[in-house]
C-alpha atoms as a PDB file:
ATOM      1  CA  UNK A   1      82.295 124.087 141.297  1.00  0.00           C
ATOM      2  CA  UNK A   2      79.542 127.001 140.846  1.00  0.00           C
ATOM      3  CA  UNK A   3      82.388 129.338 141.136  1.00  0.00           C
ATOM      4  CA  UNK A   4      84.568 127.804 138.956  1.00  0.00           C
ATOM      5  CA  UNK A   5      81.704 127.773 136.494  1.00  0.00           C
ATOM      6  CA  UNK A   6      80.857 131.411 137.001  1.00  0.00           C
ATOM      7  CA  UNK A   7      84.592 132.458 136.376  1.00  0.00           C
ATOM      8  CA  UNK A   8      85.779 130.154 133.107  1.00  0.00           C
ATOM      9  CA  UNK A   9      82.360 129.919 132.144  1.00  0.00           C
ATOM     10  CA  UNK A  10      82.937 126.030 131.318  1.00  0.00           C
ATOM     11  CA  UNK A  11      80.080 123.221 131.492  1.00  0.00           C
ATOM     12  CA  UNK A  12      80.096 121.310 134.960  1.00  0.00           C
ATOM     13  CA  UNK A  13      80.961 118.078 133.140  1.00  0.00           C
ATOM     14  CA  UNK A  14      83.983 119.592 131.402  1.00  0.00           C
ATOM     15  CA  UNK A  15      85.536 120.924 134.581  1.00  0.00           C
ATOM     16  CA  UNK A  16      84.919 117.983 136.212  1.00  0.00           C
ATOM     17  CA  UNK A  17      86.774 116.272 133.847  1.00  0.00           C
ATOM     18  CA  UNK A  18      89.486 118.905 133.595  1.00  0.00           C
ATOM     19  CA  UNK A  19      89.819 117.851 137.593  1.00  0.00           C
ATOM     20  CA  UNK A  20      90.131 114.582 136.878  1.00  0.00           C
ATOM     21  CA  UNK A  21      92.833 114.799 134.676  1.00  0.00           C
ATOM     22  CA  UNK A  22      95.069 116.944 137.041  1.00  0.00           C
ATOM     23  CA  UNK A  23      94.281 114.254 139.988  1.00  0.00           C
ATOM     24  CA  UNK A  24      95.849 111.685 137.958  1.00  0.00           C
ATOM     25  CA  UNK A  25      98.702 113.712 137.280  1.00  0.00           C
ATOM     26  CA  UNK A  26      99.307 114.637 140.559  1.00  0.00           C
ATOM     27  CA  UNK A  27      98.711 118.716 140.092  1.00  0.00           C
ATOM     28  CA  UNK A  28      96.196 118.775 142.295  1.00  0.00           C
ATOM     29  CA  UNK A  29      95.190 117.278 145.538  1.00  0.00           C
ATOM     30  CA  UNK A  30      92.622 116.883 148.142  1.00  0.00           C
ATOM     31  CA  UNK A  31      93.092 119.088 151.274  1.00  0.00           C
ATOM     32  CA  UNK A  32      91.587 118.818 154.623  1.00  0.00           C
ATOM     33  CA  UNK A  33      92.280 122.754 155.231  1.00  0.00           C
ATOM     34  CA  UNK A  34      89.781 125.897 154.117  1.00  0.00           C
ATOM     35  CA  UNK A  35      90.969 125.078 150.648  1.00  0.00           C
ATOM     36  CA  UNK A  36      89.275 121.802 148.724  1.00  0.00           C
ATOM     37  CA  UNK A  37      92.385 121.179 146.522  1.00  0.00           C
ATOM     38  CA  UNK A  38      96.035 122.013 146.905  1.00  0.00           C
ATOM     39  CA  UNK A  39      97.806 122.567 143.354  1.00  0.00           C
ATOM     40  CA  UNK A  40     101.638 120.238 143.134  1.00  0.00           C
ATOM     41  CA  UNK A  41     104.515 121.243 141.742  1.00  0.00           C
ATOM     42  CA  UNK A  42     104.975 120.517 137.853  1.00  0.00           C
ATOM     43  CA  UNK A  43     108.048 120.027 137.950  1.00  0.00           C
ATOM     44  CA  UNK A  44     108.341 117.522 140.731  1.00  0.00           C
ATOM     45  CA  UNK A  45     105.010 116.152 139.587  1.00  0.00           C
ATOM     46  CA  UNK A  46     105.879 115.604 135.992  1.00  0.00           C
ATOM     47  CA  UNK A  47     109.339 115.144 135.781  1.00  0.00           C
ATOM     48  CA  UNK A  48     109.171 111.041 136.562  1.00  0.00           C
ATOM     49  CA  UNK A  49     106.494 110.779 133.970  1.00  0.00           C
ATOM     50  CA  UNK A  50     108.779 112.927 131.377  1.00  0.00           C
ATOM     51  CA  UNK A  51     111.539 110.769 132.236  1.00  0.00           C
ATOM     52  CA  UNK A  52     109.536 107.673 131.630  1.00  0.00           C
ATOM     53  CA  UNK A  53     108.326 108.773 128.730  1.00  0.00           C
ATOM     54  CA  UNK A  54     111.549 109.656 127.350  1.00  0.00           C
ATOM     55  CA  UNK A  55     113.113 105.606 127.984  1.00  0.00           C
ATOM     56  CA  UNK A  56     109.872 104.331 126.469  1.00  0.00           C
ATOM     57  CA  UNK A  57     110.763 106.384 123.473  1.00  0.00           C
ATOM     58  CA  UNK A  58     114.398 105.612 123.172  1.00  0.00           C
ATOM     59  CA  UNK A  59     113.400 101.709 123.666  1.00  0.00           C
ATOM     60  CA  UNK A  60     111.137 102.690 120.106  1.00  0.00           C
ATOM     61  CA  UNK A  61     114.243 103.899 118.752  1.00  0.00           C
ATOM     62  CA  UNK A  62     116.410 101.181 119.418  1.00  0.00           C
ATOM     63  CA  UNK A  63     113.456  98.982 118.082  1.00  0.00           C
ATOM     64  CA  UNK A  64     112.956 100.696 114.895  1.00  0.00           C
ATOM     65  CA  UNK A  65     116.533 100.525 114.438  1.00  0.00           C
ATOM     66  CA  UNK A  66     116.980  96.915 114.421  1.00  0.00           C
ATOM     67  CA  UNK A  67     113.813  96.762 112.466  1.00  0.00           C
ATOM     68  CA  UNK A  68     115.297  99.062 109.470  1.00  0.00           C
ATOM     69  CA  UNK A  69     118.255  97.101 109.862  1.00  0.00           C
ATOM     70  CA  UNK A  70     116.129  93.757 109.024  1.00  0.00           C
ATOM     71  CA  UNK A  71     114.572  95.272 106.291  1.00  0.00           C
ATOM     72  CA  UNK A  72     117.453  96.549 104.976  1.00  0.00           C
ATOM     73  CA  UNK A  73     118.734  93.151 105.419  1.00  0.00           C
ATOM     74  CA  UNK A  74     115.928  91.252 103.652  1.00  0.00           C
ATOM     75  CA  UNK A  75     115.826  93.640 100.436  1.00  0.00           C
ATOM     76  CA  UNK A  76     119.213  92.733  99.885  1.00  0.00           C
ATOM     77  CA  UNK A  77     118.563  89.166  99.800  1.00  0.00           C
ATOM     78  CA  UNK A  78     115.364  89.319  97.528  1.00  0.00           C
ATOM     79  CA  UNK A  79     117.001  91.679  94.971  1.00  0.00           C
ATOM     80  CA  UNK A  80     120.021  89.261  94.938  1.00  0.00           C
ATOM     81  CA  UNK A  81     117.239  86.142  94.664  1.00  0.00           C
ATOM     82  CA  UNK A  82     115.418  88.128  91.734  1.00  0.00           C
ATOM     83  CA  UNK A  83     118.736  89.303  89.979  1.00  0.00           C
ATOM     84  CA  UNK A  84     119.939  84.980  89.930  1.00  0.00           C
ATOM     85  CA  UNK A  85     116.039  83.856  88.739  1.00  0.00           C
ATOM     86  CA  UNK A  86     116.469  86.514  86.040  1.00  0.00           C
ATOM     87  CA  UNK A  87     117.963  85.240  82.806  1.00  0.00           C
ATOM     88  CA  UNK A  88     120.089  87.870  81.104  1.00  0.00           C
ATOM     89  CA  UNK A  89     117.724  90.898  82.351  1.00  0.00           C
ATOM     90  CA  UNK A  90     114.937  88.846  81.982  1.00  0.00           C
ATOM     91  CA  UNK A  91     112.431  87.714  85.330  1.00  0.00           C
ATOM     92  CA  UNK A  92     109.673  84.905  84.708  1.00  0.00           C
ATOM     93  CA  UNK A  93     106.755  85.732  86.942  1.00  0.00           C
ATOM     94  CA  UNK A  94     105.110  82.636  86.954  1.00  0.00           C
ATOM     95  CA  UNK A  95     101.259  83.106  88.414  1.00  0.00           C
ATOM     96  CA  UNK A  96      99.352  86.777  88.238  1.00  0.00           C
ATOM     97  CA  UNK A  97      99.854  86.923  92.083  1.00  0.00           C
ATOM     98  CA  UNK A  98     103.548  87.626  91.436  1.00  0.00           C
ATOM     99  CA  UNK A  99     102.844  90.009  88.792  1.00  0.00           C
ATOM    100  CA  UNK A 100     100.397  92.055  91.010  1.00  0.00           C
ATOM    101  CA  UNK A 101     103.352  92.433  93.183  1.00  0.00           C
ATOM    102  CA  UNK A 102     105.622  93.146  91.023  1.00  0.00           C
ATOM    103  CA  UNK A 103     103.637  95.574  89.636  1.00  0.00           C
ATOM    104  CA  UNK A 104     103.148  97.269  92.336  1.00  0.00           C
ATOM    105  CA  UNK A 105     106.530  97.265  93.279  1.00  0.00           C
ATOM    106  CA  UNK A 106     107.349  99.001  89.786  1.00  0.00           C
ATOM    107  CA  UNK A 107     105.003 101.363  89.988  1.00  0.00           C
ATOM    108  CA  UNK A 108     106.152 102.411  93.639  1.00  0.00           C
ATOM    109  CA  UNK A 109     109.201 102.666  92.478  1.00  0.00           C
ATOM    110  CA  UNK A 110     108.804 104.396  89.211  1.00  0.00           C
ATOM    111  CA  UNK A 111     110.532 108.058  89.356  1.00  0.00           C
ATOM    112  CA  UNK A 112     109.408 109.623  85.962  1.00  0.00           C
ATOM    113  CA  UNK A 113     106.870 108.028  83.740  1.00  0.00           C
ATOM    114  CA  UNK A 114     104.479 104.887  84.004  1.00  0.00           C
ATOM    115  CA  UNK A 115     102.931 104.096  80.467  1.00  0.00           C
ATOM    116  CA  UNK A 116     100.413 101.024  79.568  1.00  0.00           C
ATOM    117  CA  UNK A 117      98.605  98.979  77.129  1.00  0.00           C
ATOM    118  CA  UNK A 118      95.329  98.229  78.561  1.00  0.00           C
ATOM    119  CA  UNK A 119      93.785  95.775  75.544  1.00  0.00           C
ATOM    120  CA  UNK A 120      90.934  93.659  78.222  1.00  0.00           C
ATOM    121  CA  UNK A 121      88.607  96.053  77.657  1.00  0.00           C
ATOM    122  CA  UNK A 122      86.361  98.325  80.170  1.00  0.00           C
ATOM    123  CA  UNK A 123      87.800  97.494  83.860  1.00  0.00           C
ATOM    124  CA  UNK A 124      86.348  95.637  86.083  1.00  0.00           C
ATOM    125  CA  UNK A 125      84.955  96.888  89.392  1.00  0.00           C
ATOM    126  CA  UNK A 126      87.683  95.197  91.482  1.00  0.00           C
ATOM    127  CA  UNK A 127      90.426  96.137  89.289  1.00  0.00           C
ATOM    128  CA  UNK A 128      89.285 100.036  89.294  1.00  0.00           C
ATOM    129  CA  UNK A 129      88.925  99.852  93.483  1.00  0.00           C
ATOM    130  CA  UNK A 130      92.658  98.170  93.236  1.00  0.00           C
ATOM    131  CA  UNK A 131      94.444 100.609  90.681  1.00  0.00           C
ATOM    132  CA  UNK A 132      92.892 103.554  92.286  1.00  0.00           C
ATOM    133  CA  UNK A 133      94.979 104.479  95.555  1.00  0.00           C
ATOM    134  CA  UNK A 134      98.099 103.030  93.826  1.00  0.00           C
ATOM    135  CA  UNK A 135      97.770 105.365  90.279  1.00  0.00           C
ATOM    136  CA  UNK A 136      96.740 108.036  93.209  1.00  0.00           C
ATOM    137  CA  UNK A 137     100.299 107.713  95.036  1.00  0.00           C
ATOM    138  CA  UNK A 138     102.166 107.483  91.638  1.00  0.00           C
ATOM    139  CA  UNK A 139     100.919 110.585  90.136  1.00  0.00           C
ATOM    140  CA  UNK A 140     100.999 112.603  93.779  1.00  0.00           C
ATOM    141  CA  UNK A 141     105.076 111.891  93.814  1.00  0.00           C
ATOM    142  CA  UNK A 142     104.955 113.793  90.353  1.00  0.00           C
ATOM    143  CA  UNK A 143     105.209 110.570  88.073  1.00  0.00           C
ATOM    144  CA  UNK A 144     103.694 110.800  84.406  1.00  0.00           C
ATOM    145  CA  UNK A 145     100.817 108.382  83.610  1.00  0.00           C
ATOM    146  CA  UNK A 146      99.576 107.504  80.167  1.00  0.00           C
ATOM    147  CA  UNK A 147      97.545 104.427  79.346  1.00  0.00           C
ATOM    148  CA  UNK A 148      96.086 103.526  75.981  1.00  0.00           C
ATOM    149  CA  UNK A 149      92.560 101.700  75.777  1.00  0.00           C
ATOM    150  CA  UNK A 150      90.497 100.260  73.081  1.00  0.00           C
ATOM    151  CA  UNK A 151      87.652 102.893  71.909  1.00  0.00           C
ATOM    152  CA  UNK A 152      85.224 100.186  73.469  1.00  0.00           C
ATOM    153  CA  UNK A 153      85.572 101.464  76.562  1.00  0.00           C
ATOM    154  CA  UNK A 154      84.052 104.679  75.513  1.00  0.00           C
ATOM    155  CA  UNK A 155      80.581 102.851  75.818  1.00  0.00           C
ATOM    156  CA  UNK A 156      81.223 101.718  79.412  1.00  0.00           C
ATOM    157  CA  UNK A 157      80.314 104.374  82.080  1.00  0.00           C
ATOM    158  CA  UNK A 158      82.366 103.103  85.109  1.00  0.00           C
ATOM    159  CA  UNK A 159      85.405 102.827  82.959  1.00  0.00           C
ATOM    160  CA  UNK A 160      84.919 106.401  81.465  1.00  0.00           C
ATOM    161  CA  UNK A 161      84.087 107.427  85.061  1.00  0.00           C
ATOM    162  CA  UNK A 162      87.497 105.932  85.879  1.00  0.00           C
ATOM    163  CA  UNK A 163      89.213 107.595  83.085  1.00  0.00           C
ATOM    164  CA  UNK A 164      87.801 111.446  83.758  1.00  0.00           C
ATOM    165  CA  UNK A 165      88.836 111.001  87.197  1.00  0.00           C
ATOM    166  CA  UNK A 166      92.497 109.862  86.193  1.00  0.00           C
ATOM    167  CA  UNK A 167      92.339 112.861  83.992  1.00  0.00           C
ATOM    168  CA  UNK A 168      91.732 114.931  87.166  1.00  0.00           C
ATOM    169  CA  UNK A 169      94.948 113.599  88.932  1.00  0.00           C
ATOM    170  CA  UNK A 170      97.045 114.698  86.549  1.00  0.00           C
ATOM    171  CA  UNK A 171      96.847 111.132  84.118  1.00  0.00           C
ATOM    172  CA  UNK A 172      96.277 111.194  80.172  1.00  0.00           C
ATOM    173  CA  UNK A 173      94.029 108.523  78.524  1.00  0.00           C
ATOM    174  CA  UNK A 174      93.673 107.982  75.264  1.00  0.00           C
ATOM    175  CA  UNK A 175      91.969 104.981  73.093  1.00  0.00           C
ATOM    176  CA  UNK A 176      92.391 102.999  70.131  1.00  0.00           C
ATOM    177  CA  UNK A 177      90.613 100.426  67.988  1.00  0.00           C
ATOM    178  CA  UNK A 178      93.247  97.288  68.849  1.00  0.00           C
ATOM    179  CA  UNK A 179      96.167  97.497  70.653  1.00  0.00           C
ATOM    180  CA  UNK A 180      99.342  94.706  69.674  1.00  0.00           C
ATOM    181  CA  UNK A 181      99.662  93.561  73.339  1.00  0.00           C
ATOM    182  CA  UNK A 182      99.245  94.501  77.279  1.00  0.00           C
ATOM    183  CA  UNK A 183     102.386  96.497  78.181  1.00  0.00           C
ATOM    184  CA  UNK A 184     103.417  98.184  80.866  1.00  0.00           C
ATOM    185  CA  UNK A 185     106.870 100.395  80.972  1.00  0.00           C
ATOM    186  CA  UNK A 186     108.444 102.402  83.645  1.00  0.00           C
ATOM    187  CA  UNK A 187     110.870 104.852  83.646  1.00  0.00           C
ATOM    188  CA  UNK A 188     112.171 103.802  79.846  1.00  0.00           C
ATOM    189  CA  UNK A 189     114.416 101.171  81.232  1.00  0.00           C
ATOM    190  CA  UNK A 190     111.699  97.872  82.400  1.00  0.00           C
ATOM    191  CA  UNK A 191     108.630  96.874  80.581  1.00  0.00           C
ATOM    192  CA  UNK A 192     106.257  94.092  81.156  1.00  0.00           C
ATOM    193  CA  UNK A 193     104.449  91.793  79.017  1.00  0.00           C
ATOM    194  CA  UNK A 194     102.438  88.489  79.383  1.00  0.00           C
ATOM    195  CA  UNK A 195     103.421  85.264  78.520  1.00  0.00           C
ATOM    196  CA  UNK A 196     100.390  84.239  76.503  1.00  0.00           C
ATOM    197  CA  UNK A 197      98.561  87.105  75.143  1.00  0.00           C
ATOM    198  CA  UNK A 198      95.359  85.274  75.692  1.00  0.00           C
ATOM    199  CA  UNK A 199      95.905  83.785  79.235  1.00  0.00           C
ATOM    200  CA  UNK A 200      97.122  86.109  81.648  1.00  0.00           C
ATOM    201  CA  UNK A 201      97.020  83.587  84.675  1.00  0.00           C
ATOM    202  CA  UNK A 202     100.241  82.106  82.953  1.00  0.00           C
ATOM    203  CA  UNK A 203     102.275  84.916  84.003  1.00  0.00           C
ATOM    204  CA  UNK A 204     104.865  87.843  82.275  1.00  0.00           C
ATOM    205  CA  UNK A 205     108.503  88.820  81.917  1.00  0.00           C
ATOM    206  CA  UNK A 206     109.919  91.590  83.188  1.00  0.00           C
ATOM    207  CA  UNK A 207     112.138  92.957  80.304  1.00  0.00           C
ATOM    208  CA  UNK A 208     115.277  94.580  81.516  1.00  0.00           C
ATOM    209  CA  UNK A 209     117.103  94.645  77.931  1.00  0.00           C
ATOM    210  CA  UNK A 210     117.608  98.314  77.408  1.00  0.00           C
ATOM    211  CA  UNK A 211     117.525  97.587  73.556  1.00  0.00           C
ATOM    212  CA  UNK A 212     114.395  96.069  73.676  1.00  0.00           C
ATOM    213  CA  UNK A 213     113.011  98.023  76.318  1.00  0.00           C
ATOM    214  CA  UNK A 214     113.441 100.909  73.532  1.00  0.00           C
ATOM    215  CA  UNK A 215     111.858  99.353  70.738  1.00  0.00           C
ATOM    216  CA  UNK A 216     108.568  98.855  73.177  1.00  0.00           C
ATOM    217  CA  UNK A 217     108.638 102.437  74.142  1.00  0.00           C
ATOM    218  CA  UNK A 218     108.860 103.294  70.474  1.00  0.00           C
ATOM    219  CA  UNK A 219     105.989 101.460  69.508  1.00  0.00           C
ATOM    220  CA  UNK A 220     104.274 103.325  72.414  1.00  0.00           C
ATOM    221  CA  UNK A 221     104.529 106.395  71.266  1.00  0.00           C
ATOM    222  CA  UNK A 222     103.546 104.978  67.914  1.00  0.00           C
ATOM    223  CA  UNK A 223     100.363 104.049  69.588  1.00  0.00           C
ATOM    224  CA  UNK A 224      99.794 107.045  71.670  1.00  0.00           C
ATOM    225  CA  UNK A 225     100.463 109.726  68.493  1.00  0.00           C
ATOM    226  CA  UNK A 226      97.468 108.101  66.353  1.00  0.00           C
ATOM    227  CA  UNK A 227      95.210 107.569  69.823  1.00  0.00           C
ATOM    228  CA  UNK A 228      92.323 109.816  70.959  1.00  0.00           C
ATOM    229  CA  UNK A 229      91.952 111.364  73.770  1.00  0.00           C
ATOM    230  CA  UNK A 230      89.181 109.634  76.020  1.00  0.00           C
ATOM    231  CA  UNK A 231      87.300 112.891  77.017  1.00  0.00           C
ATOM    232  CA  UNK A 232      87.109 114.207  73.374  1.00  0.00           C
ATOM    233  CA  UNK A 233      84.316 112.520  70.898  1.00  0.00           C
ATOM    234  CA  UNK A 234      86.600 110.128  68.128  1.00  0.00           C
ATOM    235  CA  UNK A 235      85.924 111.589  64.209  1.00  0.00           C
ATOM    236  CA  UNK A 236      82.907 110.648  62.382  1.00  0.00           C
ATOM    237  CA  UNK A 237      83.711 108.316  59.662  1.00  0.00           C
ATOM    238  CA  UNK A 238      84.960 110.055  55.899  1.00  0.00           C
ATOM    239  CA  UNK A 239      84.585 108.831  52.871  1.00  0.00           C
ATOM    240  CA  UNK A 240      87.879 107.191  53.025  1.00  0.00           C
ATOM    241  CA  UNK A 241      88.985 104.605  55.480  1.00  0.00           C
ATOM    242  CA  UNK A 242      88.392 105.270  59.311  1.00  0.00           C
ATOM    243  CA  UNK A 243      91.458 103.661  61.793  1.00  0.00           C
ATOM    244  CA  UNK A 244      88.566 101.352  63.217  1.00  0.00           C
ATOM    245  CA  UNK A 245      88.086 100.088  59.430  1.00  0.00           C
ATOM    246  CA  UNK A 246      92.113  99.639  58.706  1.00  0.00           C
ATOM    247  CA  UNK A 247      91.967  97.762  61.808  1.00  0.00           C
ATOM    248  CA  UNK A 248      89.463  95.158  60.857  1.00  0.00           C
ATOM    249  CA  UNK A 249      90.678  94.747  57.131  1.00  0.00           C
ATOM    250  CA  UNK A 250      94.380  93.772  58.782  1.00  0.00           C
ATOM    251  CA  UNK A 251      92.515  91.532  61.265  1.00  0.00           C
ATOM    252  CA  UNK A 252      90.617  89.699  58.266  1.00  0.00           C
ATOM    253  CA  UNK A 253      94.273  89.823  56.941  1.00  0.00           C
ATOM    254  CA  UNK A 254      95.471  87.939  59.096  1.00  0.00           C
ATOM    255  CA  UNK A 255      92.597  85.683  59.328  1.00  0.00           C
ATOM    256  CA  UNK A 256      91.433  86.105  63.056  1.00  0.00           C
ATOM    257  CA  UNK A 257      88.061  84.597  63.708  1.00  0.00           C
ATOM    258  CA  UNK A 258      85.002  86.880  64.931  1.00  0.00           C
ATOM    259  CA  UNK A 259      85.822  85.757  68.083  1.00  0.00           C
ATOM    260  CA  UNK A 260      89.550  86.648  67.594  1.00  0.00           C
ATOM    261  CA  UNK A 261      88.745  90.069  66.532  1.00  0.00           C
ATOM    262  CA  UNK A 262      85.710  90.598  69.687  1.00  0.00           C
ATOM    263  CA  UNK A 263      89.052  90.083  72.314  1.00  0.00           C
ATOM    264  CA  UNK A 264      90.963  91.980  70.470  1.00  0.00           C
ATOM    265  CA  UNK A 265      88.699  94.986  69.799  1.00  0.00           C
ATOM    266  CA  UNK A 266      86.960  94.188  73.771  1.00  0.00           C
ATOM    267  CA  UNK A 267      83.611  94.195  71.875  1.00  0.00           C
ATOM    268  CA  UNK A 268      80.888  91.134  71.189  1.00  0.00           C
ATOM    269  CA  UNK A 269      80.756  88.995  68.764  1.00  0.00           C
ATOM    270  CA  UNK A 270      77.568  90.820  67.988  1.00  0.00           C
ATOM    271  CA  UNK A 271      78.996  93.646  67.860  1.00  0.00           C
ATOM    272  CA  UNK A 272      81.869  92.370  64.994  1.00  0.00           C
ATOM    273  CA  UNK A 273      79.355  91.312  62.877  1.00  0.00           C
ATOM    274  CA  UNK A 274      77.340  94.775  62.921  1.00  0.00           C
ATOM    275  CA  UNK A 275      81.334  96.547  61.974  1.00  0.00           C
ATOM    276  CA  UNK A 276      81.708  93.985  59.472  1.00  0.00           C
ATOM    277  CA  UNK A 277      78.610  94.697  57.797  1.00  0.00           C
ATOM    278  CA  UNK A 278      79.081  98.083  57.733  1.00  0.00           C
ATOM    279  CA  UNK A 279      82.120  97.849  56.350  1.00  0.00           C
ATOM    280  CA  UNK A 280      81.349  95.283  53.656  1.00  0.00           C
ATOM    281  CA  UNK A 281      78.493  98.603  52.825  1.00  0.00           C
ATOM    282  CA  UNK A 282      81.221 101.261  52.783  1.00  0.00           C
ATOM    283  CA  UNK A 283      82.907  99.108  50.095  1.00  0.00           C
ATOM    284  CA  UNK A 284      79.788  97.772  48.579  1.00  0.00           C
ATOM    285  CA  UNK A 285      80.929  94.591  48.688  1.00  0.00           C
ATOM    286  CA  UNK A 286      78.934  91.113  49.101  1.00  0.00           C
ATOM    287  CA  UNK A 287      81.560  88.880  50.883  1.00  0.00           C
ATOM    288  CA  UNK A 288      84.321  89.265  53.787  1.00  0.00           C
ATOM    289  CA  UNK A 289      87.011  88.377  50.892  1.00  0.00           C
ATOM    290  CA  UNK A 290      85.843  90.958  48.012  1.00  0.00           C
ATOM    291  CA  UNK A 291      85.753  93.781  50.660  1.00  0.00           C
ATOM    292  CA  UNK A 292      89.497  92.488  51.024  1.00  0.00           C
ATOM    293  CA  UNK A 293      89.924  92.650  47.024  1.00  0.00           C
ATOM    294  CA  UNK A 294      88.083  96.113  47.189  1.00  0.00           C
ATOM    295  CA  UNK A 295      90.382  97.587  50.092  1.00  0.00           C
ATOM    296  CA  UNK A 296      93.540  96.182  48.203  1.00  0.00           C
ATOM    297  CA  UNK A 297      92.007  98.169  44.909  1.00  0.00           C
ATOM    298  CA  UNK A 298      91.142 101.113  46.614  1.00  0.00           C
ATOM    299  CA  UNK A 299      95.242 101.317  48.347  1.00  0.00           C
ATOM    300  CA  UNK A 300      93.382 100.906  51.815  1.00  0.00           C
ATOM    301  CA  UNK A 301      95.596  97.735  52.829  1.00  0.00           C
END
């Protein structure tokens, strides 16, 4: 040992070790002549545990075989089982399990482009932990991400944390003062919406129709031209109408509640009745309906 120490200049405990190893192998033995150890043949040594090697890896061929095979099998029989519960390029996903999934299984499969609606307002801390690794993988295999949020978001720090590092990976964020629904498309050709608006635990339909499928992507990039970007700071107000303003005159238009118009912006209630305020101000006006008289005078709505 002190020689063998003195010549590779190796710790004891690694060349003991190291001596181990070649017992078990069979490359070296004990000797009862001037010499401790006697070195074996490789090849004569080695060559059963190569061979055995090599039928333990054929037997995981022949194993992953069959198993591609199966799964191979399987896909068939779900796409066939989702093409006959599909209604002329329509599928019903009936609990938000399924649309998870589904989801996922869009988004995995998407090839160019992944766009979305995100109207809930900032993201929760599970549902930033469970987009994460999957918008990761989508934007690694070179698909385009944009997603549109409401401008509420802007005050919540994990969300805008969430949003700069999307921005990183390649992803484009942008926000709005109310968005029409929750949308996802992918690839132009499927988009997905909920079944209630207000209840997402009641499902979605996965839209196939290419002529609808069109007219969502339209009103996407409807959306997206008039949206700002998250990182940059949104226009202070003019003296005409800001978008934020428009948006709560057609809201009061179409006689949504303060409650109605807090989901739909993702803000308080507290927070509607400071915007309202200030916009009854901006059109010095003493009630909810003159500022709606006033905005109708002024070619606002």
């Amino acid at each position: 040992m002190d020689d063998i120490e003195r010549n590779l200049g190796l710790p004891g405990e690694a060349i003991r070790a190291a001596l181990d190893r070649l017992a078990e192998l069979s490359l070296l033995r004990p000797s009862s002549g001037p010499e401790r150890f006697i070195a074996g043949n490789p090849e004569v040594e080695l060559t059963p545990l190569l061979q055995r090697l090599e039928a333990e890896l054929d037997e995981r061929r022949a194993r992953l075989s069959r198993d591609r095979a199966l799964v191979a099998a399987l896909t068939a029989e779900y796409t066939t089982l989702r093409i006959q519960s599909g209604s002329q390029g329509v599928e019903h996903l009936d609990s938000l399990e399924s649309v998870r999934l589904r989801l996922h299984e869009l988004s995995r499969e998407a090839t160019s482009e992944v766009r979305a609606f995100m109207p809930g307002g900032a993201l929760s801390a599970a549902a930033q932990a469970a987009a994460r690794p999957l918008d990761e993988q989508t934007l690694a295999r070179g698909v385009r991400m944009q997603t549109v949020y409401l401008d509420s978001v802007r005050n919540d720090h994990a969300t805008v944390e969430y949003a700069t590092w999307f921005t990183k990976q390649g992803g484009q964020t942008r926000t709005v003062p109310s968005l029409p629904m929750r949308l996802i498309l992918c690839d132009r050709s499927v988009a997905v919406i909920p079944v209630n608006q207000e209840a997402s635990r009641e499902g979605a339909f996965v839209l196939h129709l290419s002529s609808v499928v069109a007219a969502l992507n339209q009103l996407f990039e409807l959306v997206w031209e008039r949206a700002a970007p998250l990182g940059e700071t949104l226009a202070p107000d003019c003296d005409g109408p800001s978008e934020r303003d428009l948006t709560l005159l057609k809201m009061l238009r179409e006689g949504l509640t303060d409650e109605g118009i807090a989901r739909r912006l993702g803000v308080s209630i507290r927070t509607v009745r400071r915007l309202m305020a200030e916009l009854l101000k901006k059109l010095k006006a003493q009630s909810r309906f003159q500022a709606g008289m006033e905005a109708v005078r002024l070619g606002w709505l």
